[in-house]
N, C-alpha and C. Protein backbone atom coordinates (compact mmCIF):
# COMPACT_ATOMS: atom_id res chain seq x y z
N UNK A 1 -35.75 -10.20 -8.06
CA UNK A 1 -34.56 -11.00 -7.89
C UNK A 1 -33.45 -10.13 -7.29
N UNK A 2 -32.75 -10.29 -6.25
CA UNK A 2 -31.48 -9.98 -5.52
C UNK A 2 -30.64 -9.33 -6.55
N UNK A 3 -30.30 -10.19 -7.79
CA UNK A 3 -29.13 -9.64 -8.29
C UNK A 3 -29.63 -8.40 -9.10
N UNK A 4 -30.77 -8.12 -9.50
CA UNK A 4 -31.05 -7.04 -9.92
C UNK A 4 -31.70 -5.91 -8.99
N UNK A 5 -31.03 -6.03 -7.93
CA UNK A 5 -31.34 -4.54 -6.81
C UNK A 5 -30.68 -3.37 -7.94
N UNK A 6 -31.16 -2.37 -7.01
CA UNK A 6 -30.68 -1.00 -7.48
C UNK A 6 -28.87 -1.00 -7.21
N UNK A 7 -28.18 -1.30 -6.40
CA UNK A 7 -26.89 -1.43 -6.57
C UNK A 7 -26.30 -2.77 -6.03
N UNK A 8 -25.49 -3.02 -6.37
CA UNK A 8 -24.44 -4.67 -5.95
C UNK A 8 -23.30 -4.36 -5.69
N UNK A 9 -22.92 -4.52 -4.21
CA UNK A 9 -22.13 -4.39 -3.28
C UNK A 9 -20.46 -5.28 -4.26
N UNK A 10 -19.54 -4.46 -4.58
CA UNK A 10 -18.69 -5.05 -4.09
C UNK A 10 -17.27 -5.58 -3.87
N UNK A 11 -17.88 -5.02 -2.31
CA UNK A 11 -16.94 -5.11 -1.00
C UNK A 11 -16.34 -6.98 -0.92
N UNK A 12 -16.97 -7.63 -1.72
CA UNK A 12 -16.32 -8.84 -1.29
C UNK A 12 -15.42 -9.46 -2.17
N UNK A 13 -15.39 -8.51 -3.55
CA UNK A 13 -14.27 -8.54 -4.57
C UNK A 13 -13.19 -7.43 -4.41
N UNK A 14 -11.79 -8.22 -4.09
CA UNK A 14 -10.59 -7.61 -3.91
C UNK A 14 -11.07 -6.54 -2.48
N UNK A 15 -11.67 -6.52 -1.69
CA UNK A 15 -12.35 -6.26 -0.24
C UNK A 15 -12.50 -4.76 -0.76
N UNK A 16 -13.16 -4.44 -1.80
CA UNK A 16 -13.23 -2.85 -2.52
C UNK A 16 -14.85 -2.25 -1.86
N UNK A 17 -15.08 -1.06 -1.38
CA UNK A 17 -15.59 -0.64 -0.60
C UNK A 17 -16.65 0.52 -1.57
N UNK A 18 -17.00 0.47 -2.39
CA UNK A 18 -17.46 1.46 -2.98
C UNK A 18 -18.75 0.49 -3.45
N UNK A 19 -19.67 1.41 -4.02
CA UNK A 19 -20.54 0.44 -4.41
C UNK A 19 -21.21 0.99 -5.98
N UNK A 20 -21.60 0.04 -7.01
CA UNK A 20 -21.86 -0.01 -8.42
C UNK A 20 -23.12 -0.36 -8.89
N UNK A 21 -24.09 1.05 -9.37
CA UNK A 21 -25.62 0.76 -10.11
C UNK A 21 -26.05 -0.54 -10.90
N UNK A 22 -26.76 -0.71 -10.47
CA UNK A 22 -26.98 -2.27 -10.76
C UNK A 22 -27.13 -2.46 -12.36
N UNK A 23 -27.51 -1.84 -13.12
CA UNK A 23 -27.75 -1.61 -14.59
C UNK A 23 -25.99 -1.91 -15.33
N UNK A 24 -24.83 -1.25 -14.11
CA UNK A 24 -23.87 -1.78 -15.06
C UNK A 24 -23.23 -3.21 -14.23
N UNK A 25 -23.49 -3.22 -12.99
CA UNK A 25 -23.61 -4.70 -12.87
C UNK A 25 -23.95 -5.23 -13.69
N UNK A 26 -25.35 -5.72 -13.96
CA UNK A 26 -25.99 -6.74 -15.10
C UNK A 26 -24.78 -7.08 -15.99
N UNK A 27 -24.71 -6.02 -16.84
CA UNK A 27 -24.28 -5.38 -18.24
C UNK A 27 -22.49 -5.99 -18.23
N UNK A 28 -21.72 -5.22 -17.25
CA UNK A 28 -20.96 -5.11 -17.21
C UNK A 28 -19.63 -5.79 -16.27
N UNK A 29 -19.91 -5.99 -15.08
CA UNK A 29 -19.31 -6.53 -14.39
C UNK A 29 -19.59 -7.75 -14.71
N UNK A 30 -20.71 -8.41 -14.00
CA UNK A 30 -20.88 -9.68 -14.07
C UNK A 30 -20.41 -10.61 -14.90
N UNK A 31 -20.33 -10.02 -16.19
CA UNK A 31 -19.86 -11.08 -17.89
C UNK A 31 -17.76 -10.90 -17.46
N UNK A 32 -17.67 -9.47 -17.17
CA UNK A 32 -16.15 -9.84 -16.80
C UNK A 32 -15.80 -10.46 -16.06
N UNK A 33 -16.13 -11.04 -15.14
CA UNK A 33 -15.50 -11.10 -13.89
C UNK A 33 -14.56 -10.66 -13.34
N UNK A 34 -13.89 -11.44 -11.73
CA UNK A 34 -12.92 -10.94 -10.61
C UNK A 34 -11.69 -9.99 -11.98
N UNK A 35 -10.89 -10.92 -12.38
CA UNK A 35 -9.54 -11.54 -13.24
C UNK A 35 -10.30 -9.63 -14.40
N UNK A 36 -11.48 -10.02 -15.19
CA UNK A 36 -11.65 -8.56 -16.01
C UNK A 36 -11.50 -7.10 -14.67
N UNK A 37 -11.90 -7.14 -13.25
CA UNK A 37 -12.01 -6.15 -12.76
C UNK A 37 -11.05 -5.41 -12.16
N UNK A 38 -10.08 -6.66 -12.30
CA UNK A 38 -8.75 -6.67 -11.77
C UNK A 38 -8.11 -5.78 -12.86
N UNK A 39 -8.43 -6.14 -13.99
CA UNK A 39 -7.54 -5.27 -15.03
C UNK A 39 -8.04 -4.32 -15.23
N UNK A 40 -8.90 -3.80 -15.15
CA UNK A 40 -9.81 -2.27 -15.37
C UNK A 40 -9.12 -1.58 -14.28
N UNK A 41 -9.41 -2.08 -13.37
CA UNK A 41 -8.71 -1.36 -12.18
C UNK A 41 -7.43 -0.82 -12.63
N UNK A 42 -6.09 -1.57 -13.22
CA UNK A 42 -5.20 -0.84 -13.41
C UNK A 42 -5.03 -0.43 -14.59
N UNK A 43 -6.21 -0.46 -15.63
CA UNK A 43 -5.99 0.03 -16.60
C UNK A 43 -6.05 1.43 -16.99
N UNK A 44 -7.63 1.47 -15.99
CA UNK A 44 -8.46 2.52 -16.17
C UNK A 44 -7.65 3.78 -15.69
N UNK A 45 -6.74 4.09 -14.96
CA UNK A 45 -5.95 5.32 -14.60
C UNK A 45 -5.09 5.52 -15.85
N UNK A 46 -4.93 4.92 -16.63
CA UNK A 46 -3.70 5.18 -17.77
C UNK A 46 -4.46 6.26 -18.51
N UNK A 47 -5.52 6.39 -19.15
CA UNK A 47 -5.70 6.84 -20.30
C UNK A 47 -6.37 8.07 -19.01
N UNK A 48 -6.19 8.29 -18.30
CA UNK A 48 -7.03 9.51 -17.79
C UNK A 48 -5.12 10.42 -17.14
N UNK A 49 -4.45 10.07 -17.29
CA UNK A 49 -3.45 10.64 -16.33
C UNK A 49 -3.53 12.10 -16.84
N UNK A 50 -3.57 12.63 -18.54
CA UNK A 50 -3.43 13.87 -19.24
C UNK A 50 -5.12 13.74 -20.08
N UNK A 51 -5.41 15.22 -19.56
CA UNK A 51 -6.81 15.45 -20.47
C UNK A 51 -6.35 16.26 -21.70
N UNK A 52 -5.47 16.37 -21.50
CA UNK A 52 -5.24 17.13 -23.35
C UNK A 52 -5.96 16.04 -24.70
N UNK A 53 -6.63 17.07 -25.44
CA UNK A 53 -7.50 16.51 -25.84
C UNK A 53 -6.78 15.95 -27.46
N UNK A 54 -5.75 16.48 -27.60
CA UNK A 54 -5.51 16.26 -29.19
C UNK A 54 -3.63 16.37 -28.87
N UNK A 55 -3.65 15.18 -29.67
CA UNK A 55 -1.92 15.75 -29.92
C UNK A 55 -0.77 16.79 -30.07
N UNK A 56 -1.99 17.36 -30.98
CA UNK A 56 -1.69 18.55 -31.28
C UNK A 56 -1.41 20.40 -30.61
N UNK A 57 -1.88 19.31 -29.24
CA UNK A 57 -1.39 20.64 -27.98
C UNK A 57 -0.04 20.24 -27.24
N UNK A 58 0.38 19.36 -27.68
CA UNK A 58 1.66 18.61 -27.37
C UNK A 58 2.90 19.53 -27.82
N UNK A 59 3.69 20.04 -26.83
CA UNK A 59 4.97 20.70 -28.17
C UNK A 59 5.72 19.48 -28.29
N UNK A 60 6.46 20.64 -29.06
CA UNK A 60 7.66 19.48 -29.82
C UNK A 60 8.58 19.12 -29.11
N UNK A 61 9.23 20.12 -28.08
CA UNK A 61 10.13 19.68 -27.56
C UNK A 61 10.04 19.66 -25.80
N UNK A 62 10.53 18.19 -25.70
CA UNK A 62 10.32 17.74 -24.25
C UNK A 62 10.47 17.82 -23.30
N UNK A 63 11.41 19.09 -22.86
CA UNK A 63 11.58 19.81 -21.78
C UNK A 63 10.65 20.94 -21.90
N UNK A 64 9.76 21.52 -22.90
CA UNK A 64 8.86 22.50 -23.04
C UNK A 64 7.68 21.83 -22.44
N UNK A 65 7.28 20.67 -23.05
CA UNK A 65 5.92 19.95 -22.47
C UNK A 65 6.35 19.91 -20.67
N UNK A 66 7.16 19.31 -20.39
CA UNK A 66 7.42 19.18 -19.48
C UNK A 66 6.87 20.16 -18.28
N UNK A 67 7.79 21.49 -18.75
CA UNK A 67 7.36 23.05 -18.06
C UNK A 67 5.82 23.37 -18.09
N UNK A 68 5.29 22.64 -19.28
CA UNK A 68 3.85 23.12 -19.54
C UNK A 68 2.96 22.71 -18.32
N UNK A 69 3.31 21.26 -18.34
CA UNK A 69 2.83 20.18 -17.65
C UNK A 69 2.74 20.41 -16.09
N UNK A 70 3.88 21.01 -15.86
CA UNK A 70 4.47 21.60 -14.13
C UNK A 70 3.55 22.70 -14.08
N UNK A 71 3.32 23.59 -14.64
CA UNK A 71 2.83 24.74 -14.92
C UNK A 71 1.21 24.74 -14.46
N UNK A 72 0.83 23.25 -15.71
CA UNK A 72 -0.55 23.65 -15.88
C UNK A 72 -1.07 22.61 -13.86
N UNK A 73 -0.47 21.90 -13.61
CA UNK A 73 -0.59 21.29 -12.49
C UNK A 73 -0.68 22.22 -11.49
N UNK A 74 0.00 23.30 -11.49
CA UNK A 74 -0.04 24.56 -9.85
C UNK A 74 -0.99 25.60 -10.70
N UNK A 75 -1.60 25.26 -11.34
CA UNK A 75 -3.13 26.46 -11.49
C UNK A 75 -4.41 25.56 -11.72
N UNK A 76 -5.22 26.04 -11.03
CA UNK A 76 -6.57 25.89 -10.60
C UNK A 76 -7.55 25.68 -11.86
N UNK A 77 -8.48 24.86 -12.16
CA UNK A 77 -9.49 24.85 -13.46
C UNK A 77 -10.50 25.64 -12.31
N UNK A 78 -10.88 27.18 -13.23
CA UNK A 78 -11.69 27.75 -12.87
C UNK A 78 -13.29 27.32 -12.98
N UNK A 79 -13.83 26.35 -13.82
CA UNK A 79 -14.51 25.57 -13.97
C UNK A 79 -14.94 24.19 -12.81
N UNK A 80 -13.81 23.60 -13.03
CA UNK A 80 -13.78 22.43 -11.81
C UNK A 80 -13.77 22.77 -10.58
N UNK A 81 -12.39 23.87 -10.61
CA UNK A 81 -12.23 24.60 -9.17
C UNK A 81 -11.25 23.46 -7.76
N UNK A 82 -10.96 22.52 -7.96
CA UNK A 82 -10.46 21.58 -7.64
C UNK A 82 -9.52 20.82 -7.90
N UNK A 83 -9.51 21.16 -9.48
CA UNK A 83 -8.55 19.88 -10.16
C UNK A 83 -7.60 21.24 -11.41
N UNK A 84 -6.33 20.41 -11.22
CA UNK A 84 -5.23 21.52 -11.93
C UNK A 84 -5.84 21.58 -13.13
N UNK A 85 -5.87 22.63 -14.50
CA UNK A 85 -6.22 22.69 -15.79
C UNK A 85 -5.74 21.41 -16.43
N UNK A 86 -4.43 20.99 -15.76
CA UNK A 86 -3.80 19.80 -16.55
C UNK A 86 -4.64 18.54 -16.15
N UNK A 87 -5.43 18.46 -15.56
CA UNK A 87 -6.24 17.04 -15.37
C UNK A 87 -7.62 17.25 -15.91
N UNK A 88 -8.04 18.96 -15.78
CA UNK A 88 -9.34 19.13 -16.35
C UNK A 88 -9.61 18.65 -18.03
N UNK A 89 -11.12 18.22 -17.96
CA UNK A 89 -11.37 18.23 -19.50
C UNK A 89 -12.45 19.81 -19.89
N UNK A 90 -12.27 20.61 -18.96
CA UNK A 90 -13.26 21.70 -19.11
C UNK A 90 -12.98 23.08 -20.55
N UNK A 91 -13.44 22.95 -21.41
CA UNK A 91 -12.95 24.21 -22.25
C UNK A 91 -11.87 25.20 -21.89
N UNK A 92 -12.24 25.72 -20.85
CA UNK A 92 -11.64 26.77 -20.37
C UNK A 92 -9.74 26.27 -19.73
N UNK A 93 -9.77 25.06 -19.13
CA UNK A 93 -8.99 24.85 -19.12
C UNK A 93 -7.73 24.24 -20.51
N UNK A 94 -8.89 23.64 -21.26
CA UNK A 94 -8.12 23.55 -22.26
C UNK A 94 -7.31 24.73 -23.05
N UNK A 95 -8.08 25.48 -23.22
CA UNK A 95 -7.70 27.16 -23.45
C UNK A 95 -6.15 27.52 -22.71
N UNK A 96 -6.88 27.32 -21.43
CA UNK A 96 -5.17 28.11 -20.72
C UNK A 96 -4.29 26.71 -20.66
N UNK A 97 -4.54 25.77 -21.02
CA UNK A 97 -2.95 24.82 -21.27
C UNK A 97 -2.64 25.84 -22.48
N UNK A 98 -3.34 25.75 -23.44
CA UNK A 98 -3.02 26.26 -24.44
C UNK A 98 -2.37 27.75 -24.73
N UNK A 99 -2.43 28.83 -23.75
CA UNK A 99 -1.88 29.77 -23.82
C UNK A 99 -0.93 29.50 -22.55
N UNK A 100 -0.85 28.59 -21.98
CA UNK A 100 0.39 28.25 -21.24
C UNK A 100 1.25 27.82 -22.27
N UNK A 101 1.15 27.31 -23.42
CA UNK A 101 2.46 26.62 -24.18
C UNK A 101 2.50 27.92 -25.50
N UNK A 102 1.88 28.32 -25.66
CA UNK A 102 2.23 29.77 -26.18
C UNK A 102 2.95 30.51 -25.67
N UNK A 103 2.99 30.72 -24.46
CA UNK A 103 3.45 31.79 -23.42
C UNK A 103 5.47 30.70 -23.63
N UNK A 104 5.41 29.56 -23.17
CA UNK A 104 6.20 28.53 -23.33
C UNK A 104 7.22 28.98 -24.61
N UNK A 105 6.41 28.47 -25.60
CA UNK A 105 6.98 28.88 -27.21
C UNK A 105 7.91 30.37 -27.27
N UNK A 106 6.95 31.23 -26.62
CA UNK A 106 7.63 32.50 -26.98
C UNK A 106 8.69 33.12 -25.60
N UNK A 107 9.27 31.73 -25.15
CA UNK A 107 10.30 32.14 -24.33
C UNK A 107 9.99 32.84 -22.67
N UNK A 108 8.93 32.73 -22.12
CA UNK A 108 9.20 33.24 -21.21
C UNK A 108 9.41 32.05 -19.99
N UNK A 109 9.28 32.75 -18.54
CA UNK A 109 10.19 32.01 -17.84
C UNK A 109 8.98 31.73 -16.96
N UNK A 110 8.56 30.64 -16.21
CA UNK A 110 7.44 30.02 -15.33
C UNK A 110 7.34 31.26 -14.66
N UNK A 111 7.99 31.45 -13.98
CA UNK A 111 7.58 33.25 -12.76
C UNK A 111 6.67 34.06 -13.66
N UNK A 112 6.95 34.10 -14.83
CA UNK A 112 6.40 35.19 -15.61
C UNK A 112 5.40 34.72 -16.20
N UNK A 113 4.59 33.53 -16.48
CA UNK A 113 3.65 32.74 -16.93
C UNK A 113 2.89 32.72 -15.99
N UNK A 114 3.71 32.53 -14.65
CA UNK A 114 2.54 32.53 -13.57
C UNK A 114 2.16 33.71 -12.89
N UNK A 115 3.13 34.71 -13.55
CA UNK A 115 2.55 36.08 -12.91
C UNK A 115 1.69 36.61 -13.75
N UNK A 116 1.66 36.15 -15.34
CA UNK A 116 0.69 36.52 -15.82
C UNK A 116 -0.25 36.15 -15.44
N UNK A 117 -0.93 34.93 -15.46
CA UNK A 117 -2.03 33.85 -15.09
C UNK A 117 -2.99 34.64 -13.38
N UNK A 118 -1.95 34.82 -12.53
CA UNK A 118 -2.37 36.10 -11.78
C UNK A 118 -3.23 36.76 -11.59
N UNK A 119 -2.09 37.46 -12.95
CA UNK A 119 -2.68 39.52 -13.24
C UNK A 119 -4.36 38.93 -13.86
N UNK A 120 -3.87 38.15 -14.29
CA UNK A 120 -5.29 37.99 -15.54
C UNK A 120 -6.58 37.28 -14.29
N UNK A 121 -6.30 36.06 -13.53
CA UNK A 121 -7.30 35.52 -13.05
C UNK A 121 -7.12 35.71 -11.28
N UNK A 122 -6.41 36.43 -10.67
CA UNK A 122 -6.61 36.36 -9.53
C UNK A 122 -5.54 35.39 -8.94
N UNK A 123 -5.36 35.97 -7.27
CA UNK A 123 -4.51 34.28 -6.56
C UNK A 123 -5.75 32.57 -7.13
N UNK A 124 -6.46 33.44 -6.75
CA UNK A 124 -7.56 32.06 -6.89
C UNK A 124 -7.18 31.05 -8.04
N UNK A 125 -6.54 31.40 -9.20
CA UNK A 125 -6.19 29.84 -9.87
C UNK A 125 -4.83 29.28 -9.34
N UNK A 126 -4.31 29.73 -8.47
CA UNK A 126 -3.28 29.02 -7.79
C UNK A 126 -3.67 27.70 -6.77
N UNK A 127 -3.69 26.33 -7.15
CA UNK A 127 -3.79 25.62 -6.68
C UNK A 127 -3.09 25.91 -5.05
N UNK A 128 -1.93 26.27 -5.08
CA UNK A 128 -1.27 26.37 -3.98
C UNK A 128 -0.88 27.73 -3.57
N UNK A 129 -2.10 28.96 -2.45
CA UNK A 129 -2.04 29.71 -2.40
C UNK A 129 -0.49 30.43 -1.47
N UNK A 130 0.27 31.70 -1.99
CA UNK A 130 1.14 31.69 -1.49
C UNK A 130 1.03 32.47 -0.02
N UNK A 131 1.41 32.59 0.66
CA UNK A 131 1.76 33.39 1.88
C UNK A 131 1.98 34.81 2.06
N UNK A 132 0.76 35.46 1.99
CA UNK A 132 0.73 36.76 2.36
C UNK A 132 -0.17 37.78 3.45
N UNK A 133 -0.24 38.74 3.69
CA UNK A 133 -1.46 39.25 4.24
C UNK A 133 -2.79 38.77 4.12
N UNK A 134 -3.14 38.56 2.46
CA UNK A 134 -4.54 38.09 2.51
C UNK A 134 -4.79 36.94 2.55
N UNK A 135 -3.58 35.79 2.60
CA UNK A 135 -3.68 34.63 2.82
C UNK A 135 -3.62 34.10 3.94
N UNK A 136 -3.00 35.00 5.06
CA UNK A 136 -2.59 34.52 6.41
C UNK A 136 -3.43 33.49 7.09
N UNK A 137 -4.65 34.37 7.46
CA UNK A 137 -5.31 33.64 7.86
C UNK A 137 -5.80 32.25 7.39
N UNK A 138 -5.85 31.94 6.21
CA UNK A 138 -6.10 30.70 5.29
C UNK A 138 -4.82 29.95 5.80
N UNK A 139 -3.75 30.27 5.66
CA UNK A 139 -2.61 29.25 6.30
C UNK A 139 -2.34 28.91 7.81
N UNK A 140 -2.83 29.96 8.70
CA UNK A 140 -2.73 29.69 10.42
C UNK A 140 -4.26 29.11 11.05
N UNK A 141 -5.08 29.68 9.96
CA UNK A 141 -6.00 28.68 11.00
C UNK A 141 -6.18 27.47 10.76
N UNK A 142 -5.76 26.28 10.52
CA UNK A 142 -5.64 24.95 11.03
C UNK A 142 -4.70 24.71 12.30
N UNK A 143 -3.34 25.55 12.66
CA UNK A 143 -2.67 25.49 13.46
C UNK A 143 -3.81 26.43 14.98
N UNK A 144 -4.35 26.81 14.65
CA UNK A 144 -5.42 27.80 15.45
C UNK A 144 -6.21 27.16 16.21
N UNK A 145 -6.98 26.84 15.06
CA UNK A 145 -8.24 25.42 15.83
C UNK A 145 -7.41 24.34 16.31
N UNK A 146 -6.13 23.65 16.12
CA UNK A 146 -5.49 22.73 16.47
C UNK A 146 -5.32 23.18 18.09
N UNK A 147 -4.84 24.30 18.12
CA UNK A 147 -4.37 24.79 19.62
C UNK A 147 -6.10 25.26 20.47
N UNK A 148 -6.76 25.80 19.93
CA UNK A 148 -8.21 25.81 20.15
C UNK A 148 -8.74 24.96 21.04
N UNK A 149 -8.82 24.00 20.32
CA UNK A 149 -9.23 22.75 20.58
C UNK A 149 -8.65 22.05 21.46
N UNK A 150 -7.24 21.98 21.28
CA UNK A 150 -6.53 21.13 22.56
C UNK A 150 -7.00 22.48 23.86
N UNK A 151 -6.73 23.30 24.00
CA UNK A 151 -6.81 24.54 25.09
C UNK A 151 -8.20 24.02 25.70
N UNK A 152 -9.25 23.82 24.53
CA UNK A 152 -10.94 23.55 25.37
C UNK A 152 -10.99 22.26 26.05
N UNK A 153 -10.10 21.02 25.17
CA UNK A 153 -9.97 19.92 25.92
C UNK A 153 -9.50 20.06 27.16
N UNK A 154 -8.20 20.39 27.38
CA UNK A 154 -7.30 20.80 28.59
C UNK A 154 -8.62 21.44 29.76
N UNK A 155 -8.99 22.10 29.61
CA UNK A 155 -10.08 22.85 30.27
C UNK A 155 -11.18 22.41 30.91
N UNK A 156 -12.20 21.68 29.78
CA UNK A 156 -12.95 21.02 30.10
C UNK A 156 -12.71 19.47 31.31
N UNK A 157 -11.52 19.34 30.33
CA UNK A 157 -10.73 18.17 31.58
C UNK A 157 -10.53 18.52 32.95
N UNK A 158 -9.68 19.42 33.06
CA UNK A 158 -9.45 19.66 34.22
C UNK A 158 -11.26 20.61 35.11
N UNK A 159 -11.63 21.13 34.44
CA UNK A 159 -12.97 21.36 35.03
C UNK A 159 -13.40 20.41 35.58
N UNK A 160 -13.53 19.48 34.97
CA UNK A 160 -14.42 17.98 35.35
C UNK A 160 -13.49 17.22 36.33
N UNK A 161 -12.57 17.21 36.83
CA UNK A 161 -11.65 16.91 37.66
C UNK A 161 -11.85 17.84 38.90
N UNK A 162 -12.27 19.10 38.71
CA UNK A 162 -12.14 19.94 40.02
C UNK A 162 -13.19 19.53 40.90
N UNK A 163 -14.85 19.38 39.88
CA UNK A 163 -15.74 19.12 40.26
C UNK A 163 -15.70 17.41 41.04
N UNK A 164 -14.99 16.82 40.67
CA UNK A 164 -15.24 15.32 41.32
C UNK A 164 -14.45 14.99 42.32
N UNK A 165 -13.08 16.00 42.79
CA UNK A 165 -12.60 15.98 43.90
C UNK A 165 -13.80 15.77 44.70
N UNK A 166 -13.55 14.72 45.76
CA UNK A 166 -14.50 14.20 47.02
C UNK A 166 -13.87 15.18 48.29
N UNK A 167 -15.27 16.09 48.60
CA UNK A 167 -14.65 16.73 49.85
C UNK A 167 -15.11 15.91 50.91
N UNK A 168 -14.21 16.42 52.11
CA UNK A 168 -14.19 15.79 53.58
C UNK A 168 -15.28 15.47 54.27
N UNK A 169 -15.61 14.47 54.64
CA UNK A 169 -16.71 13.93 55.42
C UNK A 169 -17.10 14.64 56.57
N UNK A 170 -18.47 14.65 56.72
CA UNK A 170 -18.86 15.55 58.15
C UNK A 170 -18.84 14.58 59.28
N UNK A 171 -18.55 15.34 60.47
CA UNK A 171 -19.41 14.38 61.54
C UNK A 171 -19.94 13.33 61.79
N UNK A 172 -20.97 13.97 61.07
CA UNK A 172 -22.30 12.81 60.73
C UNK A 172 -22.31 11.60 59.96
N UNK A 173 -21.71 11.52 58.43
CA UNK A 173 -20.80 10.80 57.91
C UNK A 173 -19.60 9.87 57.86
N UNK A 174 -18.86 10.08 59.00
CA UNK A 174 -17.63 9.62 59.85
C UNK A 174 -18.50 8.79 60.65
N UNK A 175 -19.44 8.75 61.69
CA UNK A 175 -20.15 8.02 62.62
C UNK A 175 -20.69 6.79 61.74
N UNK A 176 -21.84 7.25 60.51
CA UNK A 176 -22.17 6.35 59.93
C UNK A 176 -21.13 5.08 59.41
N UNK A 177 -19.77 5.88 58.84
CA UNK A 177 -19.24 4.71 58.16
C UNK A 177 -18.17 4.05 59.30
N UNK A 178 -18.47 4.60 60.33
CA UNK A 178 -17.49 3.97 61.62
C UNK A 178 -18.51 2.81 61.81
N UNK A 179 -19.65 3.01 62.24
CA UNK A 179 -20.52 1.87 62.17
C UNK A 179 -20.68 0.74 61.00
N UNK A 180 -20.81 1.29 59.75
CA UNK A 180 -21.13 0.06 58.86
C UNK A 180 -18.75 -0.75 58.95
N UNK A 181 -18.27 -0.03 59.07
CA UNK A 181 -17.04 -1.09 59.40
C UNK A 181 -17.54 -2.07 60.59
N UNK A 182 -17.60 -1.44 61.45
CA UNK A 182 -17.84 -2.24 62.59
C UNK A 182 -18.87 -3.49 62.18
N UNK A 183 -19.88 -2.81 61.91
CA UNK A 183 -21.31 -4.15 61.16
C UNK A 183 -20.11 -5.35 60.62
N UNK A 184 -19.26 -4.87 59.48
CA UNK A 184 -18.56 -5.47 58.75
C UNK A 184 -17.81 -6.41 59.25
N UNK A 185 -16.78 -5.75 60.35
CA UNK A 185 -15.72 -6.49 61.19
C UNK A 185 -16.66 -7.57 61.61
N UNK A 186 -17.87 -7.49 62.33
CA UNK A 186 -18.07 -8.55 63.53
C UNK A 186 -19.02 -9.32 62.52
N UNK A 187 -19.68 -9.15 61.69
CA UNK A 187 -20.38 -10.19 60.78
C UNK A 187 -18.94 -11.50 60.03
N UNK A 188 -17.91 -11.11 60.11
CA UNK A 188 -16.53 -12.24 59.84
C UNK A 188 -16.13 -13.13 60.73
């Protein structure tokens, strides 16, 4: 039966482009319907915005979470490798929220949280690497290949332009097409 393929398209609810294993079709979609998928949709981002796993990594006071929060967002889950510690659910990241709001507690200042974080793990947990010698190249080559690339276009273009200039007719060529006019003229 159709509706139990391996996946069910669908692109024709709310025109959504992704596609869903048929096992939670059956199960799942189908009994909700449009109106249930509609609300998952905006539900489902709420409870994922913070992976902190327990309240209890929460400080107390709300300009501290805050800093934590900023903090744990511009460093890297060495685990995930992709996603800030503050979105990871990976151990390790849980760990360094957690000695991020320690570090927090005992007064120091983001520069110094993040220069620790650093010393300890490298530029590499910096989501957003800064601008130096060993970064250079990581920041100019997109502007590189950008100019690259236009330079080979430019090139190749005009190459292919030199080649299709039509050179001057010979002699021999001039006679022929003096004749097929003529054919032309007097056949009117």
């Amino acid at each position: 039966m159709k509706s139990f393929s391996l996946f069910l398209d669908l692109s024709f609810l709310l025109g959504l482009s992704f596609r869903v294993p048929g096992f939670l079709a059956r199960f799942f979609f189908k009994p909700i319907g449009a109106v249930g998928l509609i609300t998952l949709l905006f539900l489902f981002p709420l409870h994922t915005l913070y992976a902190i796993d327990s309240p209890s990594e929460l400080l107390a006071n709300v300009d501290q979470e805050k800093r934590a929060e900023k903090l744990g967002s511009q460093l890297r889950c060495l685990v995930c490798q992709n996603e800030s510690i503050e979105d990871s659910n990976a151990e390790l990241a849980k760990d360094l929220r957690h000695v991020i709001r320690e570090h927090i507690t005992m007064g120091e200042s983001d520069p110094q949280i993040m220069q620790w974080m650093v010393k300890r793990y490298g530029t590499f947990i910096q989501l957003s690497p800064p601008f130096n010698l060993g970064t250079t190249l990581l920041w100019v080559m997109p502007f590189l290949s950008v100019i690259v690339g236009g330079g080979l276009c430019f090139y190749f273009y005009r190459k292919s332009h030199k080649n299709s200039l039509s050179l001057p007719l010979t002699p021999k060529e001039k006679d022929i097409l003096a004749k097929i006019i003529q054919q032309d003229g007097s056949q009117e």
